[in-house]
N, C-alpha and C. Protein backbone atom coordinates (compact mmCIF):
# COMPACT_ATOMS: atom_id res chain seq x y z
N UNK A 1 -47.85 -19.54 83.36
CA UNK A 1 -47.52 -20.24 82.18
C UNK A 1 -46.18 -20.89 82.38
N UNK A 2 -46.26 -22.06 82.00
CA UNK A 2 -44.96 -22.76 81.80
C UNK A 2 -44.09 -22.83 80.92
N UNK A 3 -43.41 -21.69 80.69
CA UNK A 3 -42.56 -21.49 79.23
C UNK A 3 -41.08 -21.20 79.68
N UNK A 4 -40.42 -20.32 79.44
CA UNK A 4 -39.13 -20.65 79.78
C UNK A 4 -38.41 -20.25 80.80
N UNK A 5 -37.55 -20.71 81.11
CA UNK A 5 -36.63 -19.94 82.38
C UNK A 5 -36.14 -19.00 82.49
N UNK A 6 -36.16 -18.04 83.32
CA UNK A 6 -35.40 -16.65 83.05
C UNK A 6 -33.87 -16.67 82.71
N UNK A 7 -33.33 -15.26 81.51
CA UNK A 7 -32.11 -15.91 81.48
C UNK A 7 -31.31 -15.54 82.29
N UNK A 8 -30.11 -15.73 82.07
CA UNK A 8 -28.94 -16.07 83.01
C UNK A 8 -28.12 -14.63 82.91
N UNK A 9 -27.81 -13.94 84.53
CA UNK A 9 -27.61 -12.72 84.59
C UNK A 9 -26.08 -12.63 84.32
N UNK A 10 -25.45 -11.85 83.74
CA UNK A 10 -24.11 -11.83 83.24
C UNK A 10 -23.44 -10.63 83.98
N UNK A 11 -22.48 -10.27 85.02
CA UNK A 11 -21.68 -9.48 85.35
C UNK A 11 -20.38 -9.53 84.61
N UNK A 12 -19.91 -8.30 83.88
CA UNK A 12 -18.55 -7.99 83.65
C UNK A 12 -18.03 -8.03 84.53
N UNK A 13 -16.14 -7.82 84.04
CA UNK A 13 -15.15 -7.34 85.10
C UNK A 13 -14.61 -6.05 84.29
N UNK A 14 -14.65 -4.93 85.27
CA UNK A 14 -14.52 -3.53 84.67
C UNK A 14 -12.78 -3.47 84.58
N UNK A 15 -12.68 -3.18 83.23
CA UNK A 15 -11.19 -3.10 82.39
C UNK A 15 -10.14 -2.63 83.04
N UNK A 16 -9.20 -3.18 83.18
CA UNK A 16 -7.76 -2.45 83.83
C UNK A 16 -7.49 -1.45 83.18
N UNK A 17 -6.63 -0.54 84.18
CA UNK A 17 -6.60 1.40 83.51
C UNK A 17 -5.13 0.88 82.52
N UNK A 18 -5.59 1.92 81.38
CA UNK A 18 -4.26 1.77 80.73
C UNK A 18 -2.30 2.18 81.09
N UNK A 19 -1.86 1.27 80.41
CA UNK A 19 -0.10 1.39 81.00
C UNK A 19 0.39 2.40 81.09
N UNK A 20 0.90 3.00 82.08
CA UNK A 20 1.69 4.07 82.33
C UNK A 20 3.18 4.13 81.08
N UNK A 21 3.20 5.33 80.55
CA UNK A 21 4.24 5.07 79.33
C UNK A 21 5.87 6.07 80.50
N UNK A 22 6.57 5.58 80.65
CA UNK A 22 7.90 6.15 81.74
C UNK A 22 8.85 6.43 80.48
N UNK A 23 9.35 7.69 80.35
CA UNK A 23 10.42 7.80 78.94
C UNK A 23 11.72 8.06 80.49
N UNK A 24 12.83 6.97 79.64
CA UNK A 24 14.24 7.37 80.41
C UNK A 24 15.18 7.63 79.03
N UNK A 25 15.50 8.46 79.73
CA UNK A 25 17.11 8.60 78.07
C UNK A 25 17.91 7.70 78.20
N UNK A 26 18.05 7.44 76.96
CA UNK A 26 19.23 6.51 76.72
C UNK A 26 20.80 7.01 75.79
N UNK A 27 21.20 6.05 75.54
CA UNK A 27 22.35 6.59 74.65
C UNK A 27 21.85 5.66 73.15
N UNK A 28 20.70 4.76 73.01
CA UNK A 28 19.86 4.63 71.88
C UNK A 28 19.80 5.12 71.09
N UNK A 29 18.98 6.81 71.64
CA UNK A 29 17.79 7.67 70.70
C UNK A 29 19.26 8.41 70.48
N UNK A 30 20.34 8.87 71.11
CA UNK A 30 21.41 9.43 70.64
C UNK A 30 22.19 8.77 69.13
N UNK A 31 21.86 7.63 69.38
CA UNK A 31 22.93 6.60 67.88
C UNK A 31 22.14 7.09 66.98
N UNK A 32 20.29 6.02 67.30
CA UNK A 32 19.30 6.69 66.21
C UNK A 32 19.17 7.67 65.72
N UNK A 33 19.41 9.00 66.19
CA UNK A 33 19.39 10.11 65.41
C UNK A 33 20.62 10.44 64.58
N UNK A 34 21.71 9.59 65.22
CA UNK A 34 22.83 9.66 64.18
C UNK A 34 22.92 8.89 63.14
N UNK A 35 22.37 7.99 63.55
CA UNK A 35 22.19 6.87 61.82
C UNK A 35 21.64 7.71 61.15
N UNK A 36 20.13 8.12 61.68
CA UNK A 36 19.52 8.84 60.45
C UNK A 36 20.04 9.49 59.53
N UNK A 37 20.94 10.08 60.34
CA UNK A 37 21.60 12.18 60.00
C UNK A 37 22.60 11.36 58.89
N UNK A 38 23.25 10.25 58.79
CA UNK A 38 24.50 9.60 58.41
C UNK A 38 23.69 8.89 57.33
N UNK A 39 22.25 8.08 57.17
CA UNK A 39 21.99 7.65 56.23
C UNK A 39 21.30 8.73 55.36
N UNK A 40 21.05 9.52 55.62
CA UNK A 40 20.61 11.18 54.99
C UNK A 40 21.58 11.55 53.76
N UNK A 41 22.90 11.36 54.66
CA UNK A 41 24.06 12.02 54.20
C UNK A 41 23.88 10.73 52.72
N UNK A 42 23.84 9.42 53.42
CA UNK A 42 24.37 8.39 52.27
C UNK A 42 23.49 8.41 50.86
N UNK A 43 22.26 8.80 51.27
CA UNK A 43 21.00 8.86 50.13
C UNK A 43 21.20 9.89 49.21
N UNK A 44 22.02 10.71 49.93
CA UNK A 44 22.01 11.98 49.15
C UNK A 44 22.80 11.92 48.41
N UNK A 45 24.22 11.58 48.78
CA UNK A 45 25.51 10.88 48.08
C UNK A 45 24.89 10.67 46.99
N UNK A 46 24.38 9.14 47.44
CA UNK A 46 23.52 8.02 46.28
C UNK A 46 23.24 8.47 45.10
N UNK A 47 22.08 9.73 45.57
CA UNK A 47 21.45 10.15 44.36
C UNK A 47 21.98 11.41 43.58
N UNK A 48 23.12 12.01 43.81
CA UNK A 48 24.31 13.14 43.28
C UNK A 48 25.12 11.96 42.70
N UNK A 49 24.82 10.95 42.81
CA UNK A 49 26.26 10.31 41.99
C UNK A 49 25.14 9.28 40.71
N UNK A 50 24.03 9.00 41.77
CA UNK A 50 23.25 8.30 40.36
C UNK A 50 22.96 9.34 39.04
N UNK A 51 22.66 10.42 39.93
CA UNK A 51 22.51 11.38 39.02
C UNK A 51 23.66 11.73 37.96
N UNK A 52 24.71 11.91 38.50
CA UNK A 52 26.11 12.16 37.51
C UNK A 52 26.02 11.31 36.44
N UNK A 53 25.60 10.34 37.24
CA UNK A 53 25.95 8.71 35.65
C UNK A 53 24.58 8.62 34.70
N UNK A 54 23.73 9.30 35.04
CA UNK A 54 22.74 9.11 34.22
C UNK A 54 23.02 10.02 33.22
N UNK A 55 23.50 11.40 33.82
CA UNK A 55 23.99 12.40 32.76
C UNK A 55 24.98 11.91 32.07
N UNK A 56 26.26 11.46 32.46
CA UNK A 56 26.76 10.32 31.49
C UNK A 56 26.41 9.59 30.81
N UNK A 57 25.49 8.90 30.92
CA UNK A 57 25.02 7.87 30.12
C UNK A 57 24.19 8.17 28.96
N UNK A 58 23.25 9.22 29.19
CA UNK A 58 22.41 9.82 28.52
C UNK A 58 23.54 10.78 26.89
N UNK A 59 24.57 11.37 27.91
CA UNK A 59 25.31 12.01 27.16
C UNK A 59 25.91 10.81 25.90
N UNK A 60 26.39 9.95 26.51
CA UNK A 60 26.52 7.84 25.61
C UNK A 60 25.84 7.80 24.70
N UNK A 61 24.88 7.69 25.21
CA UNK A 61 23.45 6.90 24.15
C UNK A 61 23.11 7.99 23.65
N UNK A 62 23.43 9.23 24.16
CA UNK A 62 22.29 10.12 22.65
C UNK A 62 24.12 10.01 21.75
N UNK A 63 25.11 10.30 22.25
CA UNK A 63 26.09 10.03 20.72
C UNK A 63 25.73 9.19 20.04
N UNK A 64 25.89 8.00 20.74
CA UNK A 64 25.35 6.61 20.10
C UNK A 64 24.16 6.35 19.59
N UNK A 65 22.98 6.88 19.90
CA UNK A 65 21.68 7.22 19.18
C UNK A 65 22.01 8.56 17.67
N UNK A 66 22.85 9.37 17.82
CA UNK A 66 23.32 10.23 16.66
C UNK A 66 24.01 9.15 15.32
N UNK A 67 24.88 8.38 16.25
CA UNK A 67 25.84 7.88 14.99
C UNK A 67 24.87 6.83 14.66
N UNK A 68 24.09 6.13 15.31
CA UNK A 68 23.29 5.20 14.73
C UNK A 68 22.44 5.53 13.64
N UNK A 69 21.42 6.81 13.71
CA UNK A 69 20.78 7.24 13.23
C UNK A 69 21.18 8.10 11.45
N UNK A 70 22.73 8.53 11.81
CA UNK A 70 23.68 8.93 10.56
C UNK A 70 23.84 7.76 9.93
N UNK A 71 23.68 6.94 10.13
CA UNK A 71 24.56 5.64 9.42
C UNK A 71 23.54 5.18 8.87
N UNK A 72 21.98 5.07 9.55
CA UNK A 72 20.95 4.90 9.23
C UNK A 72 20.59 5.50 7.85
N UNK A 73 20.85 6.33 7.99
CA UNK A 73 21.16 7.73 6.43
C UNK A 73 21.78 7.54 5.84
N UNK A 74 23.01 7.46 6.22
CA UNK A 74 23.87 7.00 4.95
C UNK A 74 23.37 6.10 4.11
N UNK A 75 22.88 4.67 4.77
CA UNK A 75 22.54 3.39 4.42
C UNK A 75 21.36 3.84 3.33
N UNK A 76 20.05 4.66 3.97
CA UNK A 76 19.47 4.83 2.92
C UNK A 76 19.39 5.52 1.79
N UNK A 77 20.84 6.79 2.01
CA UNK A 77 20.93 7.15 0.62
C UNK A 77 21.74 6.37 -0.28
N UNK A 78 22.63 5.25 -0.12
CA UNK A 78 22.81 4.78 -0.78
C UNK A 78 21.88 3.83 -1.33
N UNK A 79 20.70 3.00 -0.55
CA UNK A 79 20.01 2.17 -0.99
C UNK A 79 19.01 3.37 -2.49
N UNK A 80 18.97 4.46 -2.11
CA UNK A 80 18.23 5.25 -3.01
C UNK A 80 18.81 5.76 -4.24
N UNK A 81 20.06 5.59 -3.81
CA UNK A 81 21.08 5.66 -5.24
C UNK A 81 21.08 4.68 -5.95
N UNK A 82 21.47 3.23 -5.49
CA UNK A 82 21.09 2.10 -5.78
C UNK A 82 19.73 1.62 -6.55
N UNK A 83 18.99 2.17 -6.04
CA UNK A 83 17.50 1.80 -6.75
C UNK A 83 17.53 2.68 -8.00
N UNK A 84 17.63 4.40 -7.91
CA UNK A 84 17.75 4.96 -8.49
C UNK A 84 18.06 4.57 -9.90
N UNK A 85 19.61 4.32 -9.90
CA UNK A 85 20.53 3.65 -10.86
C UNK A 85 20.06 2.39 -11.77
N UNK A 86 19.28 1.63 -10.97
CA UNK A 86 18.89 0.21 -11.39
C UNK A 86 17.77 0.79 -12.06
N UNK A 87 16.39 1.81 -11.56
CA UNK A 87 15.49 2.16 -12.47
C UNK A 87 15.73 2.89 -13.75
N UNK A 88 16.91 3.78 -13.81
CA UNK A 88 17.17 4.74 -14.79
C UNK A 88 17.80 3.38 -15.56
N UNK A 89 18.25 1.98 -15.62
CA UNK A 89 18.82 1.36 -16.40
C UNK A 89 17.96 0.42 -16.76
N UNK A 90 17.01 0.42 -16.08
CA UNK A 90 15.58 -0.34 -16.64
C UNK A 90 14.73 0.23 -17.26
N UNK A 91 14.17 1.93 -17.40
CA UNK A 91 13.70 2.38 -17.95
C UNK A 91 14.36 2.63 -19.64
N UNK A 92 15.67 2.60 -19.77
CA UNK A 92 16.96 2.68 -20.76
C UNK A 92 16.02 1.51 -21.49
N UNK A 93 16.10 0.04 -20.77
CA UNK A 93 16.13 -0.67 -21.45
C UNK A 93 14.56 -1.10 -22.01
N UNK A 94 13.58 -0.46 -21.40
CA UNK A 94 12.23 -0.88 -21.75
C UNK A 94 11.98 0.25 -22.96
N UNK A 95 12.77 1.42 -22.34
CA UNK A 95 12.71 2.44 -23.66
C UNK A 95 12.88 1.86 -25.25
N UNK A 96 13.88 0.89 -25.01
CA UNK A 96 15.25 0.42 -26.01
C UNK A 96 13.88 -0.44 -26.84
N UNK A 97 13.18 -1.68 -25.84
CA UNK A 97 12.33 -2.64 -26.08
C UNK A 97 10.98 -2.46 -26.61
N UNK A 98 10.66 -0.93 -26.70
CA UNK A 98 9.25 -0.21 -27.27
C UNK A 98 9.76 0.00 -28.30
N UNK A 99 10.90 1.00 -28.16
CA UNK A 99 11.07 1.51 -29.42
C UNK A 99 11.12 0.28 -30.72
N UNK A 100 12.31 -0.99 -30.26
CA UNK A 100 12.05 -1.95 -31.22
C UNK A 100 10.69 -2.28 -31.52
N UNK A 101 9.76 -2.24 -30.57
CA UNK A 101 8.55 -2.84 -30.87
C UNK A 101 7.97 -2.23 -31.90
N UNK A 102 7.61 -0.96 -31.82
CA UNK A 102 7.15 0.17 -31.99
C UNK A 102 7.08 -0.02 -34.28
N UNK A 103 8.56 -0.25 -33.81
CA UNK A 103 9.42 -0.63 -35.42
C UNK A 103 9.03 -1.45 -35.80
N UNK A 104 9.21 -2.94 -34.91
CA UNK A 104 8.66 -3.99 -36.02
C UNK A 104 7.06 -4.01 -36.28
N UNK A 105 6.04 -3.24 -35.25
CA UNK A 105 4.75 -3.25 -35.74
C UNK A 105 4.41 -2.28 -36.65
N UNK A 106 5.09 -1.18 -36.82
CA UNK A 106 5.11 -0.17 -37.94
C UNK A 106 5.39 -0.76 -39.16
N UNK A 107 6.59 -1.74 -39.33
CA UNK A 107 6.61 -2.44 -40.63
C UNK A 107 5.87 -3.03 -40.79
N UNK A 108 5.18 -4.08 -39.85
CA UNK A 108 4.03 -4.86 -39.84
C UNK A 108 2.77 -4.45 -40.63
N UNK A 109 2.28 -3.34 -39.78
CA UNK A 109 1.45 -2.52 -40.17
C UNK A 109 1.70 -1.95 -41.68
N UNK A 110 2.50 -1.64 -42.02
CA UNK A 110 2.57 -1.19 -43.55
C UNK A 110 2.53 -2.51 -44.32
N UNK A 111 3.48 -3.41 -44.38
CA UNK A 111 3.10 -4.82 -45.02
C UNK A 111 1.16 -4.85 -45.58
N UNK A 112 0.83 -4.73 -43.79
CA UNK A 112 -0.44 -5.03 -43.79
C UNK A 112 -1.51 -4.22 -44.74
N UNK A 113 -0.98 -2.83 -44.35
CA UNK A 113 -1.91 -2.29 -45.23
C UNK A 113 -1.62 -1.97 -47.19
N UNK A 114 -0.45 -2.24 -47.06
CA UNK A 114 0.00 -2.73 -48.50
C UNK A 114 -1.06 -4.10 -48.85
N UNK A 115 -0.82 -4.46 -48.87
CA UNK A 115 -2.16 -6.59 -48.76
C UNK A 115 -3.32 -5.70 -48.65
N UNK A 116 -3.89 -5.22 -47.88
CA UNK A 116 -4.70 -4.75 -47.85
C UNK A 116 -5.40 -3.79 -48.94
N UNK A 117 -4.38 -2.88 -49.64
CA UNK A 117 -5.04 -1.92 -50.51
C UNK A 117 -5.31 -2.81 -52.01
N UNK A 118 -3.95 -4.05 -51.95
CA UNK A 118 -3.69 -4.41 -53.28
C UNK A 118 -4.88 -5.76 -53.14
N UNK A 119 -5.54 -6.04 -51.88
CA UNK A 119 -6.80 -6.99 -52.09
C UNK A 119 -7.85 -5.94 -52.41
N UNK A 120 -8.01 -4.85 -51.41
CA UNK A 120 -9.21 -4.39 -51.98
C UNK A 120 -9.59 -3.36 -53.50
N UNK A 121 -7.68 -3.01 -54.10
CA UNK A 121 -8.27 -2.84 -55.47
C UNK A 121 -8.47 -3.92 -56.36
N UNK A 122 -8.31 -4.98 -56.12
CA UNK A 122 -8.37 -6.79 -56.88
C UNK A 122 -9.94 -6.37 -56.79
N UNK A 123 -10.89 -6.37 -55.31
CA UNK A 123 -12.16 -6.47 -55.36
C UNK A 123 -12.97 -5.61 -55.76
N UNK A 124 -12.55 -4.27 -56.01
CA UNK A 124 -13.23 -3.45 -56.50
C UNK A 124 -12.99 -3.32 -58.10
N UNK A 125 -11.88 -3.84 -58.69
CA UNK A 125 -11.50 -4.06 -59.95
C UNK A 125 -12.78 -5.32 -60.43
N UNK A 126 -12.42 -6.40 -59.84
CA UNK A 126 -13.73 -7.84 -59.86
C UNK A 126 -15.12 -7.36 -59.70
N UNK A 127 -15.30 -6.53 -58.74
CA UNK A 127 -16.78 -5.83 -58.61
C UNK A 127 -16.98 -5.22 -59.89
N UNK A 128 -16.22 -4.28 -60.04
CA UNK A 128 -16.68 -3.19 -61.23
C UNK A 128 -16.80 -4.28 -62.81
N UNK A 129 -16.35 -4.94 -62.67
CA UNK A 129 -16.56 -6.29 -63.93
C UNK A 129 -17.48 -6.62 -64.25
N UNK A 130 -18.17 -7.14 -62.80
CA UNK A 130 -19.51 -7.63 -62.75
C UNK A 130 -20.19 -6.95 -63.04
N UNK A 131 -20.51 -5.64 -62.59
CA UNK A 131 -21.03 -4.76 -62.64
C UNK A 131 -21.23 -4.33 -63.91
N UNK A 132 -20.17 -4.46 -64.51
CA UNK A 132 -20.08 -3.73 -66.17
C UNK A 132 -20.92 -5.21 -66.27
N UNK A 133 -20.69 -6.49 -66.43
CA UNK A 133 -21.29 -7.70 -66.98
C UNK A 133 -22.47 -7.72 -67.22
N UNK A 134 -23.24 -7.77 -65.84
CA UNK A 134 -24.64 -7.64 -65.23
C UNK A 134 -25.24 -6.27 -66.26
N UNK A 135 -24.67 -4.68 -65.92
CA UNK A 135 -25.25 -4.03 -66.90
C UNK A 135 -25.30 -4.24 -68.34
N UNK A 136 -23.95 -5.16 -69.27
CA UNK A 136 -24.48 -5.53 -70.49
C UNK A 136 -25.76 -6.46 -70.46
N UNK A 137 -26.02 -7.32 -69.65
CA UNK A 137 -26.88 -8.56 -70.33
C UNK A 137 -28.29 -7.74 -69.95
N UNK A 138 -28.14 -6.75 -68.72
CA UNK A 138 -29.48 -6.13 -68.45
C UNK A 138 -29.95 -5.34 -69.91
N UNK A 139 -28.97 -4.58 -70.44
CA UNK A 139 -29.00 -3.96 -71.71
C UNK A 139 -29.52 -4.72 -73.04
N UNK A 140 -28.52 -5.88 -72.86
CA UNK A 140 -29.20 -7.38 -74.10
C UNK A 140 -30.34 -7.71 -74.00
N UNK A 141 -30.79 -8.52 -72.63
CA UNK A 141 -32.18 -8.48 -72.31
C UNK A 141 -32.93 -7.47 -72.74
N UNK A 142 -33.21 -5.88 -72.39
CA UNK A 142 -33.91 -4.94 -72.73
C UNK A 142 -34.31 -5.08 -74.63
N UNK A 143 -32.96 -5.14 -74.96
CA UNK A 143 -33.05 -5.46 -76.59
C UNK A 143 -33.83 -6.62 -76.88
N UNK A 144 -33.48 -7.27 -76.19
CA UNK A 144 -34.18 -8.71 -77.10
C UNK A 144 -36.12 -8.56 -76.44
N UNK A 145 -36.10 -8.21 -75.69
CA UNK A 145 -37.18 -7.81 -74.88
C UNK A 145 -37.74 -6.88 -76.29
N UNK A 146 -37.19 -5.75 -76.52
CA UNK A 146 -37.82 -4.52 -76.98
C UNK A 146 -38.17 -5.23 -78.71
N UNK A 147 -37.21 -6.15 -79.10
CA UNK A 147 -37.07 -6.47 -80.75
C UNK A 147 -38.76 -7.47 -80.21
N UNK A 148 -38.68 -8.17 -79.57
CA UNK A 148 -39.69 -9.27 -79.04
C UNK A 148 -41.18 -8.78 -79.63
N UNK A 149 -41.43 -7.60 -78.88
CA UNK A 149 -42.38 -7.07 -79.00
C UNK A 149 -42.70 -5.94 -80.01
N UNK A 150 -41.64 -5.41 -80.51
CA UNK A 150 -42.06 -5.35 -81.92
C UNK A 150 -42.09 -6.24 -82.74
N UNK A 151 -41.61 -7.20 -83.19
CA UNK A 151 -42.04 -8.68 -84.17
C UNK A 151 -42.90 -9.23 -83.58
N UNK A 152 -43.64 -9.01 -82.63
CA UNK A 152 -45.21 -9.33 -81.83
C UNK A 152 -45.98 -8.63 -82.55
N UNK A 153 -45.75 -6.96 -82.50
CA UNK A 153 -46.71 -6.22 -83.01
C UNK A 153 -46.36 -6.00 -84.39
N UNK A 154 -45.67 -6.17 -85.25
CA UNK A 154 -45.91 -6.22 -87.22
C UNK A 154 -46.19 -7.65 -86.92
N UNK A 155 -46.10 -9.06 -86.88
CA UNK A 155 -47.39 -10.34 -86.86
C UNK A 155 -48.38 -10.11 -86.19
N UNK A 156 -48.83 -8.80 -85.25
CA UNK A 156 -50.61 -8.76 -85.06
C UNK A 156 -50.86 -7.79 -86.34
N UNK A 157 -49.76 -6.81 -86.53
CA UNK A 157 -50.42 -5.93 -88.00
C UNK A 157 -50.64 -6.61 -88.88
N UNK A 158 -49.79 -7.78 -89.41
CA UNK A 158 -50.28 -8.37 -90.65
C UNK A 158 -51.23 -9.14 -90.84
N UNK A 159 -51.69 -9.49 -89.70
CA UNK A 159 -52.47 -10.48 -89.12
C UNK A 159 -54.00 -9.93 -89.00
């Protein structure tokens, strides 16, 4: 069969051995270990002295967080005295403003029901009038009614 060409044979190149590592002393690794030992020393410093000032500072701000917070107090007991004072002199005066009220609708009210008693004995005085009126003529009527029919009946007797 005529199909494809064989493929193409590939040889590596087998890897070079790894680098030999040679340690020589120097006077280098002698400094380096002294920086270290010396920046050890400095960090430590660092943080014994950051530390000092934070305790300072902290010791600062909580005074200064105390007096802020007193003053804070103060401020609102006076604002509560203040209010206090202003309500006890507003309640004084709404007290003051009922009570007048209180007065002039009480006179009011009596006026009123004075008018009131002296209309409705006017109407029950006017009622009872009528009343008496109406019962005379009902009474007249009955009479003239009752005479009616006797002078009906002596003109059927004579009759």
């Amino acid at each position: 069969m005529g199909g494809r060409p064989p493929a193409p044979r590939v040889e590596y190149i087998p890897a070079p051995p790894p680098p030999v590592t040679v340690s020589t002393p120097t006077q280098s690794l002698k400094t380096q270990v002294e920086l270290t030992r010396i920046s050890g020393e400095q960090n430590r410093l660092n943080m014994e002295t950051g530390a000092e000032l934070d305790r300072i500072n902290e010791e600062f701000y909580t005074g200064q967080d105390l007096r802020r917070y007193r003053q804070r107090g103060a401020e609102e007991r006076l604002v509560r005295e203040t209010e206090g004072e202003q309500t006890r002199a507003t309640r004084e005066t709404e007290g003051a403003q009922t009570r007048q009220t209180r007065e002039t609708e009480g006179a009011q009210t009596r006026l009123t029901r004075g008018t009131e008693g002296t209309e409705t004995r006017a109407t029950i005085g006017k009622s009872a009038e009528e009343t008496r009126k109406t019962d005379l003529q009902q009474e007249q009527f009955r009479r003239y009614k009752e005479n009616r029919d006797f002078q009906q009946s002596r003109d059927a007797y004579k009759a």
